[in-house]
N, C-alpha and C. Protein backbone atom coordinates (compact mmCIF):
# COMPACT_ATOMS: atom_id res chain seq x y z
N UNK A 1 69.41 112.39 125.72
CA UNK A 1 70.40 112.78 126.70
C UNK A 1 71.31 111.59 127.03
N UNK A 2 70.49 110.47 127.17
CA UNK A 2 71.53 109.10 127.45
C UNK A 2 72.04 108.98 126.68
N UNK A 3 72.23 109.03 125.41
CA UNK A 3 73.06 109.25 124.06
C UNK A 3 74.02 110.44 124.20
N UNK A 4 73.67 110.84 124.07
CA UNK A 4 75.30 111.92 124.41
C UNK A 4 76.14 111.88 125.72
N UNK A 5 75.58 111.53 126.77
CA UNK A 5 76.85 110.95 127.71
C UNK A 5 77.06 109.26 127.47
N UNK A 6 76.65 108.32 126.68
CA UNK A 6 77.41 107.54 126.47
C UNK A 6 78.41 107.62 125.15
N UNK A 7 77.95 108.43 124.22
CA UNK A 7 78.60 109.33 123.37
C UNK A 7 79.98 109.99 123.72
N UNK A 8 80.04 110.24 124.65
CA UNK A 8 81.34 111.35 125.54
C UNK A 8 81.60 110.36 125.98
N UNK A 9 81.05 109.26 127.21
CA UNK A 9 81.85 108.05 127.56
C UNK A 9 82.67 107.33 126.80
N UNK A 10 82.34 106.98 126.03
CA UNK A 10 83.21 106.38 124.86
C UNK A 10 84.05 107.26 123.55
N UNK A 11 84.11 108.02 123.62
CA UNK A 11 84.98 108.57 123.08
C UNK A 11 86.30 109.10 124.07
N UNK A 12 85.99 109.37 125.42
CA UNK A 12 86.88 109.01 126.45
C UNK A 12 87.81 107.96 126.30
N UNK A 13 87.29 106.44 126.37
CA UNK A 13 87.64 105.67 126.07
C UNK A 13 88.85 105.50 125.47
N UNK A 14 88.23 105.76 124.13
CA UNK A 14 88.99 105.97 122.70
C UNK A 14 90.72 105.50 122.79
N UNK A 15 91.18 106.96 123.49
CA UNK A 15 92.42 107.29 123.92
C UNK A 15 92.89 105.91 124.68
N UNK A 16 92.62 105.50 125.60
CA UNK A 16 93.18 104.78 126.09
C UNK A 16 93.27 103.47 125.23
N UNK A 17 92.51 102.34 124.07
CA UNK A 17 92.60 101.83 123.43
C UNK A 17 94.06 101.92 122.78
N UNK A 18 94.04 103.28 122.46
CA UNK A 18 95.07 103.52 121.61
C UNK A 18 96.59 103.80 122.62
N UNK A 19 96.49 104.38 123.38
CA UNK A 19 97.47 103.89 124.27
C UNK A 19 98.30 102.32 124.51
N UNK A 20 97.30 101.43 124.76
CA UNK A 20 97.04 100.34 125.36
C UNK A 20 98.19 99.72 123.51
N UNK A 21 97.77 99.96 122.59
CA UNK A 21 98.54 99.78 121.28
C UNK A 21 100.01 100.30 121.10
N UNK A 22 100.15 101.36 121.85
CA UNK A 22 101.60 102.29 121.80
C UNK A 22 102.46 101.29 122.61
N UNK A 23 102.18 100.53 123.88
CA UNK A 23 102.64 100.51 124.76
C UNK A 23 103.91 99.90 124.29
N UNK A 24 104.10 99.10 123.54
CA UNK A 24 105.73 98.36 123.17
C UNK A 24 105.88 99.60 122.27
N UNK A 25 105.66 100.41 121.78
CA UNK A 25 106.91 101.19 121.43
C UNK A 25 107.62 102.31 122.22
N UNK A 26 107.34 102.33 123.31
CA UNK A 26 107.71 103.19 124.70
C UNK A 26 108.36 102.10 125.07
N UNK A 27 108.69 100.64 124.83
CA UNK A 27 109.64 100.25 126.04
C UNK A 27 110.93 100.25 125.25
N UNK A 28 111.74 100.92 123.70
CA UNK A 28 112.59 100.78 123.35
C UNK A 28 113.49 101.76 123.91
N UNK A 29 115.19 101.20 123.71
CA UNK A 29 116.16 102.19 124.63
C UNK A 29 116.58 103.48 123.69
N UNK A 30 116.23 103.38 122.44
CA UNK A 30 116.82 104.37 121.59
C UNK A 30 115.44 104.34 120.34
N UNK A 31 116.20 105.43 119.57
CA UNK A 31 114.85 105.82 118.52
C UNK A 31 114.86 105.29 117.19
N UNK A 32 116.01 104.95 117.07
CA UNK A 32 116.30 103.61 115.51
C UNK A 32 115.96 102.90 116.11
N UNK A 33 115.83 101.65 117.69
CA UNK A 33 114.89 100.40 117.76
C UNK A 33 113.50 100.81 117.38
N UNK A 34 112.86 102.05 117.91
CA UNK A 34 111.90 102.32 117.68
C UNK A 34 111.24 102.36 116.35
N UNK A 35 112.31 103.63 115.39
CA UNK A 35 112.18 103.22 114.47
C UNK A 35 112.08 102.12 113.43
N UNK A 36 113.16 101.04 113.89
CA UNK A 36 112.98 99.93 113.33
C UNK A 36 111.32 98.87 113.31
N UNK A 37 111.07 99.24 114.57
CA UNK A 37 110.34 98.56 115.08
C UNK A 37 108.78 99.00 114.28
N UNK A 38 108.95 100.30 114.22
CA UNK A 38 107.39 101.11 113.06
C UNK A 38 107.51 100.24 111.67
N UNK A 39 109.10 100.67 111.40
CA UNK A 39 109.07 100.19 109.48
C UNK A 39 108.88 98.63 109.88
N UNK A 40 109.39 97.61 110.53
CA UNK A 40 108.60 96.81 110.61
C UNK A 40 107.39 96.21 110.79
N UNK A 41 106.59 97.14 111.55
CA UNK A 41 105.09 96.59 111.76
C UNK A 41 104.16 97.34 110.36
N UNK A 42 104.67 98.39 109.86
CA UNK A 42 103.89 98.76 108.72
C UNK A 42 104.46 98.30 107.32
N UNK A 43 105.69 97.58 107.58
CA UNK A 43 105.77 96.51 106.44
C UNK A 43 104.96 95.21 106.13
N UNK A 44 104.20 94.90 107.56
CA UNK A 44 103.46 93.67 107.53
C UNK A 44 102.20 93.67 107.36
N UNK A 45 101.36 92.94 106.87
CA UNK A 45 100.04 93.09 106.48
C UNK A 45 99.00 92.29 107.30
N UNK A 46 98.07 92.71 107.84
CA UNK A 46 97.13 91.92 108.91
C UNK A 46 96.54 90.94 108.35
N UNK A 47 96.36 89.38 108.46
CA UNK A 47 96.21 88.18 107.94
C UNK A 47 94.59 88.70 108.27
N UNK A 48 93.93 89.34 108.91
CA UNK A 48 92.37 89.42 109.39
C UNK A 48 91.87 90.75 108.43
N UNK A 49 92.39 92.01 108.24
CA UNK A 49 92.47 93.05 107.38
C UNK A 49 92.29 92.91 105.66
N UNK A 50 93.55 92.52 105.91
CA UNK A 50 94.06 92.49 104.34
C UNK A 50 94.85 93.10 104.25
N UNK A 51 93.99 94.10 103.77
CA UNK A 51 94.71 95.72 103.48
C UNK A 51 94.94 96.91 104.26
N UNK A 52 95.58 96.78 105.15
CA UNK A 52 95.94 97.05 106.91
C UNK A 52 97.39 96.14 106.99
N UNK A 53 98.14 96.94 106.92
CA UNK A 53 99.23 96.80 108.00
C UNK A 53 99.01 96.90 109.42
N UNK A 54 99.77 95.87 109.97
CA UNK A 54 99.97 95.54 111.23
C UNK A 54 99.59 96.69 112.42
N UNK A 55 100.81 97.95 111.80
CA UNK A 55 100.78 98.78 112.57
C UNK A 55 99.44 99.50 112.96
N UNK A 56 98.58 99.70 111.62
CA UNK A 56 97.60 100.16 111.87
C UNK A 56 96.39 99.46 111.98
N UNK A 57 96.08 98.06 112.26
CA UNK A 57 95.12 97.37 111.95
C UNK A 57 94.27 97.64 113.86
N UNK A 58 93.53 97.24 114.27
CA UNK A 58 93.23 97.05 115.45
C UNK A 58 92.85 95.80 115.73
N UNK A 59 92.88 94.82 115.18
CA UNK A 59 92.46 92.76 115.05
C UNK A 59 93.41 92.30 116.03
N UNK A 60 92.93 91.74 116.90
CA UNK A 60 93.73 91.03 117.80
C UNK A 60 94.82 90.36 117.38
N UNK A 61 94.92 89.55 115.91
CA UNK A 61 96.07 88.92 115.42
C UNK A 61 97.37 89.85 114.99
N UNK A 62 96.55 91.27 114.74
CA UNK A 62 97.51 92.01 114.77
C UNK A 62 98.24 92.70 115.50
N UNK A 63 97.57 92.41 116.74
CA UNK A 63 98.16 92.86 118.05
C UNK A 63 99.31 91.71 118.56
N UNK A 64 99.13 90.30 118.37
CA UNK A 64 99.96 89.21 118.64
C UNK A 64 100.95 89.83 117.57
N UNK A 65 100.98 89.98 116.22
CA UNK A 65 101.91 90.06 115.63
C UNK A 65 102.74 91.58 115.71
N UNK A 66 102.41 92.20 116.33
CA UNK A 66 103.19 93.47 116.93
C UNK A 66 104.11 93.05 117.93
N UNK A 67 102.97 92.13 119.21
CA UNK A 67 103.98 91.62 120.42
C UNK A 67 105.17 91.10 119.93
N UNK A 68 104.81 89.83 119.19
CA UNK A 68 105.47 88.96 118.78
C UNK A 68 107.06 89.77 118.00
N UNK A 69 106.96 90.96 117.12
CA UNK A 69 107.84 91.10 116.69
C UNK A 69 108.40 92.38 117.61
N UNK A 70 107.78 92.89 118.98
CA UNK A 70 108.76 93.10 119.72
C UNK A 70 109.28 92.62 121.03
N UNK A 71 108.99 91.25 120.83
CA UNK A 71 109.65 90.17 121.18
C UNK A 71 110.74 89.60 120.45
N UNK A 72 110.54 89.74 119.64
CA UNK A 72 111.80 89.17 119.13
C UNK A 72 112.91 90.34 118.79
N UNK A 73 112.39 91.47 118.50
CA UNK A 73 113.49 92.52 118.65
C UNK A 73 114.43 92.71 119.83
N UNK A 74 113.67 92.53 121.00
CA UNK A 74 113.94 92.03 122.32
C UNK A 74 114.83 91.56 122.38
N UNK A 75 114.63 90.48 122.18
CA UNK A 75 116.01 88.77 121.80
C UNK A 75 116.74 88.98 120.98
N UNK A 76 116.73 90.16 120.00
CA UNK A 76 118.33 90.16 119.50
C UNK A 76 118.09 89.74 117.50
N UNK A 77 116.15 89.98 117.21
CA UNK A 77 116.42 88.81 115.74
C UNK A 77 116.53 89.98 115.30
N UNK A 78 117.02 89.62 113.80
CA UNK A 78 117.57 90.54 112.96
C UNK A 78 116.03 91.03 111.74
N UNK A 79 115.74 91.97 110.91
CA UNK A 79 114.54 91.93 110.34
C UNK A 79 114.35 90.82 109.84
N UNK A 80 115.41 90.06 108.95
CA UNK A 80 115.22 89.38 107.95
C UNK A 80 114.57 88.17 109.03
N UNK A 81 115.40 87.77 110.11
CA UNK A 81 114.61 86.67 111.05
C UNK A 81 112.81 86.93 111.25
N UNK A 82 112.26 87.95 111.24
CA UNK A 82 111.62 88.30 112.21
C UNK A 82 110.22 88.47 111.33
N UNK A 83 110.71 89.00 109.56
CA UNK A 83 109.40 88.84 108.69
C UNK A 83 109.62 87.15 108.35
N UNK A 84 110.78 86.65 108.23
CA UNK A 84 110.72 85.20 108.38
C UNK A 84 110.27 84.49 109.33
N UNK A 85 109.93 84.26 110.47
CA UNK A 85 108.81 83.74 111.48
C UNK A 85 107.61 84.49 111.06
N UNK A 86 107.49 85.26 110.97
CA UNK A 86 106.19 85.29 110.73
C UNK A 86 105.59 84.91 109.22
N UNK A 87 106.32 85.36 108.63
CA UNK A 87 105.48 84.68 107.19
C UNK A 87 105.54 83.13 107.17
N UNK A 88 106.70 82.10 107.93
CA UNK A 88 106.54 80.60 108.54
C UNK A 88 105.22 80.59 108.89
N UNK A 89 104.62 81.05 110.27
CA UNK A 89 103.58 81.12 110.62
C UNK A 89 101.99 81.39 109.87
N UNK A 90 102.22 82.58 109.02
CA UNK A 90 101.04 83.63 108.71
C UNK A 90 100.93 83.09 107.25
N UNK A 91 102.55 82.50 106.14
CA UNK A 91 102.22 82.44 105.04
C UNK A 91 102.88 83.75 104.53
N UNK A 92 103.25 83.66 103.13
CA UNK A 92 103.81 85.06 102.25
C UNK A 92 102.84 86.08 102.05
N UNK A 93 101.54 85.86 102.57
CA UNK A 93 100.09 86.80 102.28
C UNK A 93 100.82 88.24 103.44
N UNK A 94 101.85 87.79 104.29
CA UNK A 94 101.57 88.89 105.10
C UNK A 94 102.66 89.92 104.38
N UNK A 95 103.36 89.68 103.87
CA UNK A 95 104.17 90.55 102.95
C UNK A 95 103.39 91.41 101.98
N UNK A 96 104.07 92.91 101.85
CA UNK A 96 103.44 93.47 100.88
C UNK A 96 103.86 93.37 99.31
N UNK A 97 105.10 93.01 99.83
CA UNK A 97 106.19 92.60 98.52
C UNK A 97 106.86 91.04 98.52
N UNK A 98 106.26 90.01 98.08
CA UNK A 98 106.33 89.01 98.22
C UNK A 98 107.84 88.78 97.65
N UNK A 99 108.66 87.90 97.92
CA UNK A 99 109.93 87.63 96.85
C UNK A 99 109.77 87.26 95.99
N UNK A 100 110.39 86.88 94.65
CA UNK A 100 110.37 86.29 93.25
C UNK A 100 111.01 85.04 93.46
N UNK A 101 110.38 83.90 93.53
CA UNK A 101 110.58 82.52 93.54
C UNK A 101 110.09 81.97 92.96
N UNK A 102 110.06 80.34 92.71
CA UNK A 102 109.13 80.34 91.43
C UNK A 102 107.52 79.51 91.75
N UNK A 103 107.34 80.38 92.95
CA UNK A 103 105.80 80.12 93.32
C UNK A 103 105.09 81.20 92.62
N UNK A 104 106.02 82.63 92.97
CA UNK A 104 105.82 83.45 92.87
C UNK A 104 105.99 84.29 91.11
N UNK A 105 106.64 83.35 90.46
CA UNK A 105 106.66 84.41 89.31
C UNK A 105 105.82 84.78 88.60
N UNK A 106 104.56 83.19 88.46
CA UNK A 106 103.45 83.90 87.44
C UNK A 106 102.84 84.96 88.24
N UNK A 107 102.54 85.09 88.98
CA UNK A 107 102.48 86.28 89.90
C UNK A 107 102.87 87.61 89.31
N UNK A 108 104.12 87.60 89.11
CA UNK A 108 105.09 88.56 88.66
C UNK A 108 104.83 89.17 87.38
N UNK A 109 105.21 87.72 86.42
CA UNK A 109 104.85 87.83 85.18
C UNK A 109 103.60 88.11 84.62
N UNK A 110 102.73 88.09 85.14
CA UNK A 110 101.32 87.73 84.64
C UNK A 110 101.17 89.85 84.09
N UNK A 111 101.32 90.42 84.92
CA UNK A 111 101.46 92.01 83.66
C UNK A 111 101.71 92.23 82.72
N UNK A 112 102.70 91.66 82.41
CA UNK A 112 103.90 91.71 81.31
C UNK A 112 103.38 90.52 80.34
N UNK A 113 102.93 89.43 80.67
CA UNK A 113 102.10 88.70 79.88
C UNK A 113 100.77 89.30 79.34
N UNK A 114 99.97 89.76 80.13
CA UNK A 114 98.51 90.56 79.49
C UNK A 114 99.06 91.60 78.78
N UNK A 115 100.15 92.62 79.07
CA UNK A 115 100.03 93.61 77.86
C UNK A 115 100.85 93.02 76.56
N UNK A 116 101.72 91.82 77.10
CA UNK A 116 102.42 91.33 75.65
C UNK A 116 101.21 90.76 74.57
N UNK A 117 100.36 90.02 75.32
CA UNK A 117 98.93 89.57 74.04
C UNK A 117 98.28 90.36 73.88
N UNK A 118 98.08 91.39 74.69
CA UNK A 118 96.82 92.70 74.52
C UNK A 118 97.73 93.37 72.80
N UNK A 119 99.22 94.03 72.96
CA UNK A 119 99.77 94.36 72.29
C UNK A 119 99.44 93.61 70.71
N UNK A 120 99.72 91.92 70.69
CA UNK A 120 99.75 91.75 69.50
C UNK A 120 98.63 91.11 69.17
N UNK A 121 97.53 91.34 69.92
CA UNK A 121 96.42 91.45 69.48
C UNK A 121 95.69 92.43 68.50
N UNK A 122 96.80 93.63 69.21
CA UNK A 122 96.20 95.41 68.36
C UNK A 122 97.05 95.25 67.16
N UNK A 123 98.06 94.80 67.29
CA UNK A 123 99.03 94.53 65.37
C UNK A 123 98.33 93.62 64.81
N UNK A 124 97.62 92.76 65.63
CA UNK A 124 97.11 91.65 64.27
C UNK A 124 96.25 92.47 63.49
N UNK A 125 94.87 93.07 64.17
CA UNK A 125 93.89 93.51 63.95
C UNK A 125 94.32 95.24 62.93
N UNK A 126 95.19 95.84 63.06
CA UNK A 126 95.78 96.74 62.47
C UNK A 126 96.58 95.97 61.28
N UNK A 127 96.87 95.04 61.16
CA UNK A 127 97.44 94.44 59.92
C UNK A 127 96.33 93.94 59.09
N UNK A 128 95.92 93.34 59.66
CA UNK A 128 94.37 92.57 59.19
C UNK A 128 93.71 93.89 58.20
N UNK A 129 93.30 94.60 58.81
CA UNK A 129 92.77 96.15 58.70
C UNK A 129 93.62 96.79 57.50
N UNK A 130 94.51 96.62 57.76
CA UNK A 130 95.32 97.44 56.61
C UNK A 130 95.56 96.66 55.22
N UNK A 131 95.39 95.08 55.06
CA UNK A 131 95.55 94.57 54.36
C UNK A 131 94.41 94.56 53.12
N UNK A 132 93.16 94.92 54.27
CA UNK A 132 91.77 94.95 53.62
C UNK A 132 91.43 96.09 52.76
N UNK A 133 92.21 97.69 53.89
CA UNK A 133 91.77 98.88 53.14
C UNK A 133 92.74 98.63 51.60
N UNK A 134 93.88 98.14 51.47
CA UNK A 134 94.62 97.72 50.47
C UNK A 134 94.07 97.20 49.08
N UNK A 135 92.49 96.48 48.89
CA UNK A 135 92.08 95.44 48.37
C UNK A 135 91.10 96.31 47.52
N UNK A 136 91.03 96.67 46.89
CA UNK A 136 90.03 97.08 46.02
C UNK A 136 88.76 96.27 45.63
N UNK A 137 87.84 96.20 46.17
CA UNK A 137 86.60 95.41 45.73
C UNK A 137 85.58 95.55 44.33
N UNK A 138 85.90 94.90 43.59
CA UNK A 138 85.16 95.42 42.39
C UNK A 138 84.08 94.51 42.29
N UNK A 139 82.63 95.10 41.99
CA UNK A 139 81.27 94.87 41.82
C UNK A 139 81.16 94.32 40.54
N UNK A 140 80.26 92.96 40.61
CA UNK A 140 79.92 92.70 39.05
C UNK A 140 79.24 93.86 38.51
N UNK A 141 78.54 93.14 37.18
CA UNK A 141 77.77 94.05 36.47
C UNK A 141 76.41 94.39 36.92
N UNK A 142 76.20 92.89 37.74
CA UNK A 142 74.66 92.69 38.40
C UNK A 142 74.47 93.63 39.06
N UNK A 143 75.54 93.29 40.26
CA UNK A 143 75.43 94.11 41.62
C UNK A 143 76.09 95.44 41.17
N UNK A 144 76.45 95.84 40.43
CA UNK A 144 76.45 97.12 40.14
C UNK A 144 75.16 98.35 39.77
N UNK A 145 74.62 97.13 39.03
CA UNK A 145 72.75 97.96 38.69
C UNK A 145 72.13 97.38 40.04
N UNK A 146 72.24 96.74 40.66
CA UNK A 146 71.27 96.55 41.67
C UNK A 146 71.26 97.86 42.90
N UNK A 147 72.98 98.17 43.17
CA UNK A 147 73.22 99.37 43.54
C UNK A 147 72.57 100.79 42.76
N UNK A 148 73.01 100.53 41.92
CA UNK A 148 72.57 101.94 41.09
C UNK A 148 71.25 102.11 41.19
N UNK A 149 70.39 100.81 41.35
CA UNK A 149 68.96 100.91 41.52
C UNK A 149 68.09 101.46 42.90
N UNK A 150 68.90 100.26 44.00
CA UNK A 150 68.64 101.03 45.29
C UNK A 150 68.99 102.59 45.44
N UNK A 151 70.19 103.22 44.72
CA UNK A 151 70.36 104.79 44.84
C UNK A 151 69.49 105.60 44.46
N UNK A 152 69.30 105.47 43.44
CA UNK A 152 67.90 105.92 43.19
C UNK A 152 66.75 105.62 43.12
N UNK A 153 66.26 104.79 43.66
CA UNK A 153 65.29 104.58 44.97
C UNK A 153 65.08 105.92 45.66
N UNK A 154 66.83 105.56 46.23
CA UNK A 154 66.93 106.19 47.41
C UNK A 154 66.71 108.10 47.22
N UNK A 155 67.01 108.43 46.38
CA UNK A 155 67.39 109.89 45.86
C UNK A 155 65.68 110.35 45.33
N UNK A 156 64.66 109.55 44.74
CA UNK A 156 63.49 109.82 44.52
C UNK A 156 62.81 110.13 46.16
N UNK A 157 62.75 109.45 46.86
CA UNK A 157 61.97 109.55 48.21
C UNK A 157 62.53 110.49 49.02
């Protein structure tokens, strides 16, 4: 019984947590800040998560980094300012789409590198292969009766 009303107590709860998370997006004057303000927090990635955007993470760092960027929406920064302080701060990890710089290219490149060797790995081995079925192997005289011998061996038993 004490389990199911602390069960119901806390799921009571619940709601208000999540309230307590809404609250900066109720203080914007129009519905593009608002909007702006979503595609920004679910463009960013929770440094404590990973794989959690901002918007949806519940980690306290991701709660600073919600404030933080509607604080600065506040003041007037523009997006590009605003994933720029924070990735200053957090590092390019918080981006989901990092830029192409050249920290970043083997990064980039590194796909396009594994299927370029995977690729001429499969032509070598298909050339290789084809050069062999090409080759006609001819048996001495020895190993020709030694065969003929094991066959019938083989064909008696």
């Amino acid at each position: 019984m004490r389990r199911l009303v602390a069960l119901i107590l806390l799921s009571m709860l619940l709601p208000l947590q999540a309230g307590a998370d809404e609250a900066n997006v109720q203080g914007f004057d129009s519905l593009q800040e608002e909007q702006r303000y979503r595609d920004l927090t679910s463009e960013l990635r929770c440094p404590k998560c990973q794989n959690q955007n901002i918007a949806d993470s519940n980690a306290p760092i991701a709660k600073d980094m919600r404030d933080r960027v509607y604080r600065m929406m506040q003041d007037g920064a523009s997006n590009e300012d605003i994933v720029g302080a924070l990735v200053d701060r957090f590092g390019e990890f918080v981006r989901y789409k990092p830029e192409v710089d050249r920290r970043t290219i083997l990064l980039w490149a590194t796909p396009a590198i594994a299927v370029g060797v995977g690729l001429l790995a499969v032509a070598g081995i298909v050339i290789r292969s084809r050069r062999r079925n090409g080759q006609k192997t001819v048996l001495t005289a020895e190993e020709q009766a030694r065969a003929d011998r094991l066959l019938s061996d083989k064909d008696r038993e």
